[in-house]
Protein backbone atom coordinates (compact mmCIF):
# COMPACT_ATOMS: atom_id res chain seq x y z
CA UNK A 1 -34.56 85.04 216.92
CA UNK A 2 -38.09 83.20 218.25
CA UNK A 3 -38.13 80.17 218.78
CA UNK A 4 -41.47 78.11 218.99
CA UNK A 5 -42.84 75.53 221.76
CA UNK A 6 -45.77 73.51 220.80
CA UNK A 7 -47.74 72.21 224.07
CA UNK A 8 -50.62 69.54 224.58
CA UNK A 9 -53.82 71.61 225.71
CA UNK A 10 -54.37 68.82 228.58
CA UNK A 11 -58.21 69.34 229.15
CA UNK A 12 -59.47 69.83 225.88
CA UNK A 13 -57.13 66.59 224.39
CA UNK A 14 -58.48 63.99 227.47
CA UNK A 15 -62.16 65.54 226.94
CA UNK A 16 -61.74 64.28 223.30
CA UNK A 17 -59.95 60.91 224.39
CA UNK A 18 -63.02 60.73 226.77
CA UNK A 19 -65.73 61.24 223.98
CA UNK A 20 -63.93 58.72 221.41
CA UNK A 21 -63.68 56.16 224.70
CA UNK A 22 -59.85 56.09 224.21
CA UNK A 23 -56.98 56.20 226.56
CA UNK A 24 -54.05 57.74 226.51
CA UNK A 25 -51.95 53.80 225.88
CA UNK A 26 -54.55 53.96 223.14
CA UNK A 27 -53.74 57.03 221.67
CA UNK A 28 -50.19 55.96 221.87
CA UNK A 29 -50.75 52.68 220.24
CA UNK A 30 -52.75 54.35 217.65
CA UNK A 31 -50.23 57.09 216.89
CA UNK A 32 -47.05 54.56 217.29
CA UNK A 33 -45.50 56.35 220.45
CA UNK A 34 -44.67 55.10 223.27
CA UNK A 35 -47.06 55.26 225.99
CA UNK A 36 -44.46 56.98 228.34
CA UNK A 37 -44.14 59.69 225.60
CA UNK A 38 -47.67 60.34 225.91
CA UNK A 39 -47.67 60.78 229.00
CA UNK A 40 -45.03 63.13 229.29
CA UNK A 41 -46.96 65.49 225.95
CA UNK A 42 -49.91 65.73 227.92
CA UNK A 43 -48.35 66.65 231.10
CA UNK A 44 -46.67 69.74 229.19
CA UNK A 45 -43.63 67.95 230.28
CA UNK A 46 -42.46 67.47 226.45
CA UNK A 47 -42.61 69.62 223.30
CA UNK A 48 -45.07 68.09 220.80
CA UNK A 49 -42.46 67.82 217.39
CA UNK A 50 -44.10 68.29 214.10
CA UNK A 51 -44.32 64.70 213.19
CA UNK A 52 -45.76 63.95 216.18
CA UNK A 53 -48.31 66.52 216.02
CA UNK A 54 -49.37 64.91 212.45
CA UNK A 55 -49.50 61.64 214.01
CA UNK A 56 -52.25 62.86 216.92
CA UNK A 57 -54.01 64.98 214.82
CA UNK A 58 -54.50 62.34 211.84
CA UNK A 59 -55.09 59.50 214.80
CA UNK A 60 -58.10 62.23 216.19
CA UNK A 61 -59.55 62.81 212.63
CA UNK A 62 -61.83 65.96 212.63
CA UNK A 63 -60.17 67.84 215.83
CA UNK A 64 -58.34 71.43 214.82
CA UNK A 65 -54.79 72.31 215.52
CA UNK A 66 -55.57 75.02 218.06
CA UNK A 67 -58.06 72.73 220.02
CA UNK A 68 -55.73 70.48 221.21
CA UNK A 69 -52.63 72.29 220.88
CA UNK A 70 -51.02 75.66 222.14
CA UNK A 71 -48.01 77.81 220.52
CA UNK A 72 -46.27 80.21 221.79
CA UNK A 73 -42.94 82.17 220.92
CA UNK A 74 -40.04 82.41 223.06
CA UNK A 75 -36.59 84.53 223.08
CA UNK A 76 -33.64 82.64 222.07
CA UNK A 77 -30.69 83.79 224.72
């Protein structure tokens, strides 16, 4: 069985926070996360969970899934 890990694409999301002239406490505030939290998704320290992957996409408006996100399949041991 796969299982999936949904990661921040770091560049592309802080070139959009950049054009938009938001932060990343911004984005958290926006999205109702904790700035800490933020953090952590765009250091590829955290999985991004669905809901919270609904909450930055509908806080970003027009931005697609795979700009700003990357998937990939792993092994279950």
């Amino acid at each position: 069985m796969q299982r999936m890990k949904v990661t921040v694409r770091r560049k592309p999301l802080l070139r959009i926070l950049a054009e938009r002239n938001m932060s990343q406490n911004g984005l958290a505030r926006v999205t109702e996360l904790k700035s800490g939290h933020v953090s952590q998704l765009i250091s590829g320290k955290r999985n991004v969970a669905p809901v919270t992957r609904e909450r930055i996409l509908k806080a970003l408006g027009d931005v697609e899934f795979a700009k700003i996100f990357s998937v990939r399949f792993a092994r279950r041991r």
